[in-house]
N, C-alpha and C. Protein backbone atom coordinates (compact mmCIF):
# COMPACT_ATOMS: atom_id res chain seq x y z
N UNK A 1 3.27 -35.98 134.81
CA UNK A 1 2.57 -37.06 135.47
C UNK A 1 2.38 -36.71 136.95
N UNK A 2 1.38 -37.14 137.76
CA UNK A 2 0.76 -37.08 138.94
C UNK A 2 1.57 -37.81 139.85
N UNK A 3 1.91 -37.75 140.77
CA UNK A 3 2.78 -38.23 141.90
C UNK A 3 2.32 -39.44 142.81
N UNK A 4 2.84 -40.51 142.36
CA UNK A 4 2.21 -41.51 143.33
C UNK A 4 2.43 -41.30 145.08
N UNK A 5 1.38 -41.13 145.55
CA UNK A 5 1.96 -41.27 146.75
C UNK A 5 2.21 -42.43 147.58
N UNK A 6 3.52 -42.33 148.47
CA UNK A 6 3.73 -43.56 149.00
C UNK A 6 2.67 -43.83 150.26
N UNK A 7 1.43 -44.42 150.15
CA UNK A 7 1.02 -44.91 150.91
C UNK A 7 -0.58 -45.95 149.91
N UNK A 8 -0.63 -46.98 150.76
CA UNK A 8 -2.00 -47.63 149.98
C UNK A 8 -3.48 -47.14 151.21
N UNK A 9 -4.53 -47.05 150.65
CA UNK A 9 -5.73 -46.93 151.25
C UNK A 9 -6.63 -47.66 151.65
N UNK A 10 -7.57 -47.77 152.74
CA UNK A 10 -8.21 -48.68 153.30
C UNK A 10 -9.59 -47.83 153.33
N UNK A 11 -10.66 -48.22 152.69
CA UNK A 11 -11.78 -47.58 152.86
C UNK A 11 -13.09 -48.59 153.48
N UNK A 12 -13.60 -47.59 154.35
CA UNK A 12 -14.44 -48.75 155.29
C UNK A 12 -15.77 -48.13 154.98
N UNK A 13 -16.92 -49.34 154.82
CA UNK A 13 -18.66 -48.63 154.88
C UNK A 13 -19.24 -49.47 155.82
N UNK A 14 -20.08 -48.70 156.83
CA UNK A 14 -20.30 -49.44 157.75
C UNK A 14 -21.84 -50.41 157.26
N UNK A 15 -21.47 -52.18 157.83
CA UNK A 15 -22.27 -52.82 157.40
C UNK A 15 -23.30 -53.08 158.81
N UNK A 16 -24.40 -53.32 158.29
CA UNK A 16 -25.93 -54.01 159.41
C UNK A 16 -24.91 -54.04 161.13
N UNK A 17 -23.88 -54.63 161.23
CA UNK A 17 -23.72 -54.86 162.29
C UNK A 17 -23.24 -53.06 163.22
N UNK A 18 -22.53 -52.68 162.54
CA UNK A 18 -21.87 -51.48 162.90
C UNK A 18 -23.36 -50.62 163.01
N UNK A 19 -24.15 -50.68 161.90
CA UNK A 19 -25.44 -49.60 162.21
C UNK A 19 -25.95 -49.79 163.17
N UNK A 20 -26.61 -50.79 163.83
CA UNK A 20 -27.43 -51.52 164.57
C UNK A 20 -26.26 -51.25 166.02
N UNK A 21 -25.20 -51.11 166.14
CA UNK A 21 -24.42 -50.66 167.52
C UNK A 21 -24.77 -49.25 167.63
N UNK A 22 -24.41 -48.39 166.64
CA UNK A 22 -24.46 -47.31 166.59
C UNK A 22 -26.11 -46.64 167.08
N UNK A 23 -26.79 -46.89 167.07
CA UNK A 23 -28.40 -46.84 166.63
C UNK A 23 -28.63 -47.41 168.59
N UNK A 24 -27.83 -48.23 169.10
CA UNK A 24 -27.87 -48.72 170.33
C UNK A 24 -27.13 -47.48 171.58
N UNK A 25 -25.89 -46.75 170.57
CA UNK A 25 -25.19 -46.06 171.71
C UNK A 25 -25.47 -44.51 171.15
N UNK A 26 -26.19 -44.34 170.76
CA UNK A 26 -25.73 -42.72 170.05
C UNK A 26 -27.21 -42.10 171.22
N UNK A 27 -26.80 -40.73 171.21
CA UNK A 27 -27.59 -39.95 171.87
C UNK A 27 -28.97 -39.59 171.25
N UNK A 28 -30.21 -40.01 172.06
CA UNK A 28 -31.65 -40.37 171.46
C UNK A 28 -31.95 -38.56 171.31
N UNK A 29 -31.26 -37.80 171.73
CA UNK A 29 -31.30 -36.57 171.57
C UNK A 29 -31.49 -35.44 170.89
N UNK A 30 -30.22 -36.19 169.94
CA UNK A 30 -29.53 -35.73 168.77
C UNK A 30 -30.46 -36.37 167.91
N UNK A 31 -30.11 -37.58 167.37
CA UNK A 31 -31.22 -37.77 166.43
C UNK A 31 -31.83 -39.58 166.51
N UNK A 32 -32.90 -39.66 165.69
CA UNK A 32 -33.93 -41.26 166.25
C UNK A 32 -32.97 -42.37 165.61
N UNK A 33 -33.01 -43.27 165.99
CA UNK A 33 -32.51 -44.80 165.37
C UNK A 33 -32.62 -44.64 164.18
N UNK A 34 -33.68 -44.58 163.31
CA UNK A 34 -34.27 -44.54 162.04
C UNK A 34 -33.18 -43.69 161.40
N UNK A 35 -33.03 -41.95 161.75
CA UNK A 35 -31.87 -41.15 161.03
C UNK A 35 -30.56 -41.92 161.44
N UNK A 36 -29.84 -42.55 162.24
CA UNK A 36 -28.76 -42.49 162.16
C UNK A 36 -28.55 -44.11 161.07
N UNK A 37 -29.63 -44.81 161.34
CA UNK A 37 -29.31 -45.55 160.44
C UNK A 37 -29.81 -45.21 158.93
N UNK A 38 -29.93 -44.20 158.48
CA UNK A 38 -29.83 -43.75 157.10
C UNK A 38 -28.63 -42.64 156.85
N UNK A 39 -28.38 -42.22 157.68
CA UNK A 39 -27.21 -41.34 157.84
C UNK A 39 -25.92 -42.44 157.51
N UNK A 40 -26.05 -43.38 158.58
CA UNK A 40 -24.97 -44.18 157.86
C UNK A 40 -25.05 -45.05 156.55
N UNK A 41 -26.23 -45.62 156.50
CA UNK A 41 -26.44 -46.39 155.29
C UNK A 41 -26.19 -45.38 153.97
N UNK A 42 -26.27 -43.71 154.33
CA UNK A 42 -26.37 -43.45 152.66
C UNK A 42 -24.68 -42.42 153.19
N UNK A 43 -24.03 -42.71 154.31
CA UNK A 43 -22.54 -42.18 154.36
C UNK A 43 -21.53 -42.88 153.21
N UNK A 44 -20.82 -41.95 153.01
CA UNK A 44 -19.44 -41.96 152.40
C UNK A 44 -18.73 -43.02 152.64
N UNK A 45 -17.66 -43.86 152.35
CA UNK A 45 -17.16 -44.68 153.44
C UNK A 45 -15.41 -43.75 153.88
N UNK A 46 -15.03 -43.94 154.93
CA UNK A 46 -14.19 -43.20 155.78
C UNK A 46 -12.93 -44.01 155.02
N UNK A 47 -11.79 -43.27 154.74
CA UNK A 47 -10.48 -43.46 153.95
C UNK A 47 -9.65 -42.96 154.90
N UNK A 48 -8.85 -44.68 154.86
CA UNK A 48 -7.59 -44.20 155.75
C UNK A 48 -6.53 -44.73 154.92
N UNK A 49 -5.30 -43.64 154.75
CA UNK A 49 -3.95 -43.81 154.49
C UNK A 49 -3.09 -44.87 155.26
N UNK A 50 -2.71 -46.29 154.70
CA UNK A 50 -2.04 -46.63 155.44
C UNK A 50 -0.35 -47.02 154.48
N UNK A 51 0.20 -47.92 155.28
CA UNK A 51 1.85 -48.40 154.64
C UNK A 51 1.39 -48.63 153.27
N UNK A 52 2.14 -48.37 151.93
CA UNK A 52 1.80 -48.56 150.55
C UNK A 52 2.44 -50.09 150.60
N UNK A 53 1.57 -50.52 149.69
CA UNK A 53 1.39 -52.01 149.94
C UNK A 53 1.27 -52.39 148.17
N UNK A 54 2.21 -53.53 147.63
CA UNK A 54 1.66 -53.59 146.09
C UNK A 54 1.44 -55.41 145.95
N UNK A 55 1.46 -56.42 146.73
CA UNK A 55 1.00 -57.56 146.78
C UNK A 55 -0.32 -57.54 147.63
N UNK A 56 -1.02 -58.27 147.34
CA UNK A 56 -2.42 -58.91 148.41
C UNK A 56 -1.95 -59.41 149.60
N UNK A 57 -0.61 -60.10 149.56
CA UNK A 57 -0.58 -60.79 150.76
C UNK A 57 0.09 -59.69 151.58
N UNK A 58 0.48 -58.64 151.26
CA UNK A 58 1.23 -57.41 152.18
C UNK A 58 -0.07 -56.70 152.55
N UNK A 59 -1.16 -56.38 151.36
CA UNK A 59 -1.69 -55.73 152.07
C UNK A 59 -2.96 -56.43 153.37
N UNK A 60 -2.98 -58.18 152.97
CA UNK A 60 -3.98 -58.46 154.06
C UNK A 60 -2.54 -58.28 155.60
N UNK A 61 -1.51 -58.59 155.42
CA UNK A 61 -0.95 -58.17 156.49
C UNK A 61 -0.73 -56.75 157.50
N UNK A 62 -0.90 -56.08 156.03
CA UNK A 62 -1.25 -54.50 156.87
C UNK A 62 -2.26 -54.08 157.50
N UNK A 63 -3.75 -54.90 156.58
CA UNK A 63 -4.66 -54.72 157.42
C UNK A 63 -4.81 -55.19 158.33
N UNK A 64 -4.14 -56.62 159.20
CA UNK A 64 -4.22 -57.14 160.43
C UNK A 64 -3.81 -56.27 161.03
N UNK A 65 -2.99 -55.50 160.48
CA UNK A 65 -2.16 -54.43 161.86
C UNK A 65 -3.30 -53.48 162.34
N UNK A 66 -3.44 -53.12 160.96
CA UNK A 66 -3.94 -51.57 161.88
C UNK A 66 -5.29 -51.89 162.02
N UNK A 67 -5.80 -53.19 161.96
CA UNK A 67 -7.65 -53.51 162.38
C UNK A 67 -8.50 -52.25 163.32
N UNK A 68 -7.84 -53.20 164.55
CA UNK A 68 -8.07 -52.37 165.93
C UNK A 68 -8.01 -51.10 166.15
N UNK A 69 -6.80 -50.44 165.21
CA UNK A 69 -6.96 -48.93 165.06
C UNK A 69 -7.85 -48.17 164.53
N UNK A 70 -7.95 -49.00 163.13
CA UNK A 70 -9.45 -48.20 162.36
C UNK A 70 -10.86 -48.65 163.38
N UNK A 71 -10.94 -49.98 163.83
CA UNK A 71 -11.86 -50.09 164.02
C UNK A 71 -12.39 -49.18 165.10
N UNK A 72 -11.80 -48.94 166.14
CA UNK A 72 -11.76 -47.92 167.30
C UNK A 72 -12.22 -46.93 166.90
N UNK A 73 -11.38 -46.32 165.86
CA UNK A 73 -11.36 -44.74 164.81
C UNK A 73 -12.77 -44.72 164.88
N UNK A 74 -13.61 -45.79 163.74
CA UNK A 74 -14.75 -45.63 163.58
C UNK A 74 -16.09 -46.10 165.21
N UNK A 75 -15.38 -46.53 165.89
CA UNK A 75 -16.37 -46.88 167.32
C UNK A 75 -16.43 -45.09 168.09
N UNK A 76 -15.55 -44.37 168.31
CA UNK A 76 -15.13 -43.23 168.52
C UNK A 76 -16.17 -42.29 167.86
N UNK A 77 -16.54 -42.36 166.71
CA UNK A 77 -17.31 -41.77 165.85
C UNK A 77 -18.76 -41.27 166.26
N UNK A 78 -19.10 -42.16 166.95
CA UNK A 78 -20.37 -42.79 167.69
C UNK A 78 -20.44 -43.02 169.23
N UNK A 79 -19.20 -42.72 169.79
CA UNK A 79 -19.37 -43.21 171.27
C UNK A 79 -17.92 -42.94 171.83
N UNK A 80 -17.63 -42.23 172.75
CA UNK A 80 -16.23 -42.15 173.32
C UNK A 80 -16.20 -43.08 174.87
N UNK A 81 -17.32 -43.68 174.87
CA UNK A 81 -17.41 -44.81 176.19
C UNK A 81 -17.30 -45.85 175.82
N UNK A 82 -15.77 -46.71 176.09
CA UNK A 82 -15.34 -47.42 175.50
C UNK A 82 -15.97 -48.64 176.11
N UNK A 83 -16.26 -48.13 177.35
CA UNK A 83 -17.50 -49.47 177.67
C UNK A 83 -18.50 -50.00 177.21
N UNK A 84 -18.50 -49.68 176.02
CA UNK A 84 -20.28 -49.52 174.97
C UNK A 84 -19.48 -49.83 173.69
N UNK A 85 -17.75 -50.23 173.93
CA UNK A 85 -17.86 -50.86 172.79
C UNK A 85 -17.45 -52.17 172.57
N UNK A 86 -17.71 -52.94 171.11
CA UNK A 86 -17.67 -54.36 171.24
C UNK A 86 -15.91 -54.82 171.69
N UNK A 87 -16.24 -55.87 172.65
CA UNK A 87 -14.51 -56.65 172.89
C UNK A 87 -13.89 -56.98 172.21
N UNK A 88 -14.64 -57.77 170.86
CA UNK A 88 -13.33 -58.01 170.31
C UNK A 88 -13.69 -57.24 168.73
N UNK A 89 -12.46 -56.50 168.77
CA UNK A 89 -12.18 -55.42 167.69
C UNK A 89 -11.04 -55.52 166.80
N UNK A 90 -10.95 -56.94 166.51
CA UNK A 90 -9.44 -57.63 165.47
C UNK A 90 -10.33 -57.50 163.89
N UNK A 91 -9.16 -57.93 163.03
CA UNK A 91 -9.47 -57.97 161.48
C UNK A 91 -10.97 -58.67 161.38
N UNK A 92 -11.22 -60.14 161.96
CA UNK A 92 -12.67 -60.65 161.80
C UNK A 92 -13.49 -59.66 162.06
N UNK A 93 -13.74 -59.40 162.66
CA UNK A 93 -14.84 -58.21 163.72
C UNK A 93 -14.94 -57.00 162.40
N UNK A 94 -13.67 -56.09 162.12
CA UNK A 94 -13.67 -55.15 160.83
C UNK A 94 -14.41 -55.77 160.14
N UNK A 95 -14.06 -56.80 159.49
CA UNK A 95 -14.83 -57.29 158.46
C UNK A 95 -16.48 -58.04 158.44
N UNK A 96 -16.81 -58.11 159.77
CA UNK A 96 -17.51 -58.68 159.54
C UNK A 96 -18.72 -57.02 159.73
N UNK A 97 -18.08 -56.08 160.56
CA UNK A 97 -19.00 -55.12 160.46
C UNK A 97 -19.10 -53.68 159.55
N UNK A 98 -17.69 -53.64 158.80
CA UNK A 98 -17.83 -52.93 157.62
C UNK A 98 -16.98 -53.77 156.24
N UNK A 99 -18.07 -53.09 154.98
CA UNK A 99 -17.31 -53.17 153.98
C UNK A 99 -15.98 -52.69 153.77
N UNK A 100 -14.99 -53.46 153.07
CA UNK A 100 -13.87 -52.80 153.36
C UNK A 100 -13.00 -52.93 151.63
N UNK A 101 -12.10 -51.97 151.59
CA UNK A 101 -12.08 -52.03 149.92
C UNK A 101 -10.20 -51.22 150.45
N UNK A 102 -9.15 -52.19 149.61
CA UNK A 102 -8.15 -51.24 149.42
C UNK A 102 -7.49 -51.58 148.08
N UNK A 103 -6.93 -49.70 148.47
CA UNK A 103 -6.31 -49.61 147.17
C UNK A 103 -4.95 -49.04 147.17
N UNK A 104 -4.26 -49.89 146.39
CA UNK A 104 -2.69 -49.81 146.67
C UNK A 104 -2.23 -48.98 145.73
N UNK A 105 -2.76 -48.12 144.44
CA UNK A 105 -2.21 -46.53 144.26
C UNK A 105 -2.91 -45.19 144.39
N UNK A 106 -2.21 -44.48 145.25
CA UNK A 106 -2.83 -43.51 145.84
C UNK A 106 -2.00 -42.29 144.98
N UNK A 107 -3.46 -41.48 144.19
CA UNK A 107 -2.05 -40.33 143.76
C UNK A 107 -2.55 -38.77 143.77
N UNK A 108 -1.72 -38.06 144.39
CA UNK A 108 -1.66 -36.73 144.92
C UNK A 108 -2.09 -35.35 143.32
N UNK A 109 -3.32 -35.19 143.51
CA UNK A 109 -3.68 -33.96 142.61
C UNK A 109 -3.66 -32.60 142.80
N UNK A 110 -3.41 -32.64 144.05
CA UNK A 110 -3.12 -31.22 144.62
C UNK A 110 -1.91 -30.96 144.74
N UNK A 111 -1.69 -29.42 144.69
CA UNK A 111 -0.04 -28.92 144.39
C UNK A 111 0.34 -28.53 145.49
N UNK A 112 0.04 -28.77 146.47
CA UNK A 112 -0.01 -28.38 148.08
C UNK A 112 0.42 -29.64 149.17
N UNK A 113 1.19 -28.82 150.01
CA UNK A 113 1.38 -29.68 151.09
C UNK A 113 0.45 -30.44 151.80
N UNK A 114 -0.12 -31.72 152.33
CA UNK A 114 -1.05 -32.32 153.05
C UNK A 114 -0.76 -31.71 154.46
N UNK A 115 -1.64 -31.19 155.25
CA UNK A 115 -2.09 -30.83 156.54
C UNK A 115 -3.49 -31.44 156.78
N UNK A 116 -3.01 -31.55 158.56
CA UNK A 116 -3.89 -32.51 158.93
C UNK A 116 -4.77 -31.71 159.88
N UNK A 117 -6.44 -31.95 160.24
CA UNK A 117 -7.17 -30.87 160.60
C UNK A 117 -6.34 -30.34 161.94
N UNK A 118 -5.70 -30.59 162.53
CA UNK A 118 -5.13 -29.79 163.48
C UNK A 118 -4.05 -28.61 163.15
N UNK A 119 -3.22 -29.29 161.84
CA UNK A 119 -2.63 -27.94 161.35
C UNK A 119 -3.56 -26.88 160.88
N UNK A 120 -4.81 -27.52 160.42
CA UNK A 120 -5.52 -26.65 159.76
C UNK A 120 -6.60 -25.55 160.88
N UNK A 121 -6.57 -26.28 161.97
CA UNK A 121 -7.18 -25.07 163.44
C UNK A 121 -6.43 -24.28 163.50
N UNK A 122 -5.34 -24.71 164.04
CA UNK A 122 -4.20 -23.78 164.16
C UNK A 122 -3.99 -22.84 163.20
N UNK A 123 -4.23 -22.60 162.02
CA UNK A 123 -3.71 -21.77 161.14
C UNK A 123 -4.94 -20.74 161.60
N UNK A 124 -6.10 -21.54 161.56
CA UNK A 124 -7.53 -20.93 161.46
C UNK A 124 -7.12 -19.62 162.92
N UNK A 125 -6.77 -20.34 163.87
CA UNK A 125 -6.41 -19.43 165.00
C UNK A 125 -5.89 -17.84 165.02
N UNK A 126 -4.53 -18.72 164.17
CA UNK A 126 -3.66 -17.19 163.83
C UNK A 126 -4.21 -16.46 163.43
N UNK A 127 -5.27 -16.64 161.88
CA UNK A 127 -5.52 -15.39 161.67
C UNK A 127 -6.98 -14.73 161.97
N UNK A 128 -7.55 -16.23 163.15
CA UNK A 128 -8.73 -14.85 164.19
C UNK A 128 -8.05 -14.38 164.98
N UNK A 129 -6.62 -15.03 165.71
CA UNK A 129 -5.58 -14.32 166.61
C UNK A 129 -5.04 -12.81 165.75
N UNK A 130 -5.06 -12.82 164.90
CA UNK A 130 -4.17 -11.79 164.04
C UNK A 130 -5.29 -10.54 163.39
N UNK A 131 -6.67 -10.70 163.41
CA UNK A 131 -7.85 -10.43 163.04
C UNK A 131 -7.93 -9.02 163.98
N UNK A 132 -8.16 -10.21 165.44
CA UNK A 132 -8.27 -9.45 166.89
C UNK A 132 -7.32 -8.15 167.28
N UNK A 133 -5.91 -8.43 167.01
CA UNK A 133 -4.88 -7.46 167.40
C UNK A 133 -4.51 -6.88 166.42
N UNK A 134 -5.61 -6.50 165.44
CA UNK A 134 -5.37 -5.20 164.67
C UNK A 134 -6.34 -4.25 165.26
């Protein structure tokens, strides 16, 4: 059997309100209003690991916690000028600007340790570091 892992998941899709910010702060540069709002409308939605949770009422409590964190996560995505982003960034606000879906069993199919993209630079390093000094 497959290994439950101890943690439950929070998956977010960004709804009309989140596009329509994004589409306001993103660089006219890179790409038009029109692409980023199909870029997001036909995106993935972003999965975050949080405390494993097996009642509703634990997990709407978990999600009060970490609101502000995901929600940031995903403002960040789109804009590192936090002046361009909305004030209030609590559980209402999440919800009212992405879909949001969790799921309280999470289970591990890979036979491998989880690393996180920074372990995974770092490795990348060593062996262009190790590449070089041969």
């Amino acid at each position: 059997m497959l290994p439950l892992v101890n943690r439950s998941a929070v998956l977010l899709r960004p709804k009309a309100p989140y596009i329509a910010w994004a589409q306001e702060v993103h660089d006219p540069g890179e790409m038009s209003p029109e692409e980023v709002a199909e870029a997001l409308g036909d995106a993935e939605p972003t999965v975050y690991l949080v405390p494993p949770c097996d009642e509703e009422e634990e997990a709407a409590r978990v999600l009060a916690e970490v609101a502000e964190m995901l929600f940031e996560e995903e403002l960040e995505a789109w804009s590192t000028d936090t002046s361009r982003w909305p004030g209030q960034r609590d559980l209402a606000a999440l919800q009212e600007w992405f879909e949001i879906a969790f799921i309280t069993g999470v289970v591990d199919t890979v036979d491998e340790e989880m690393a996180d993209e920074d372990d995974e630079d770092e490795e990348d390093e060593e062996v262009l570091l190790g590449d070089e000094e041969r």
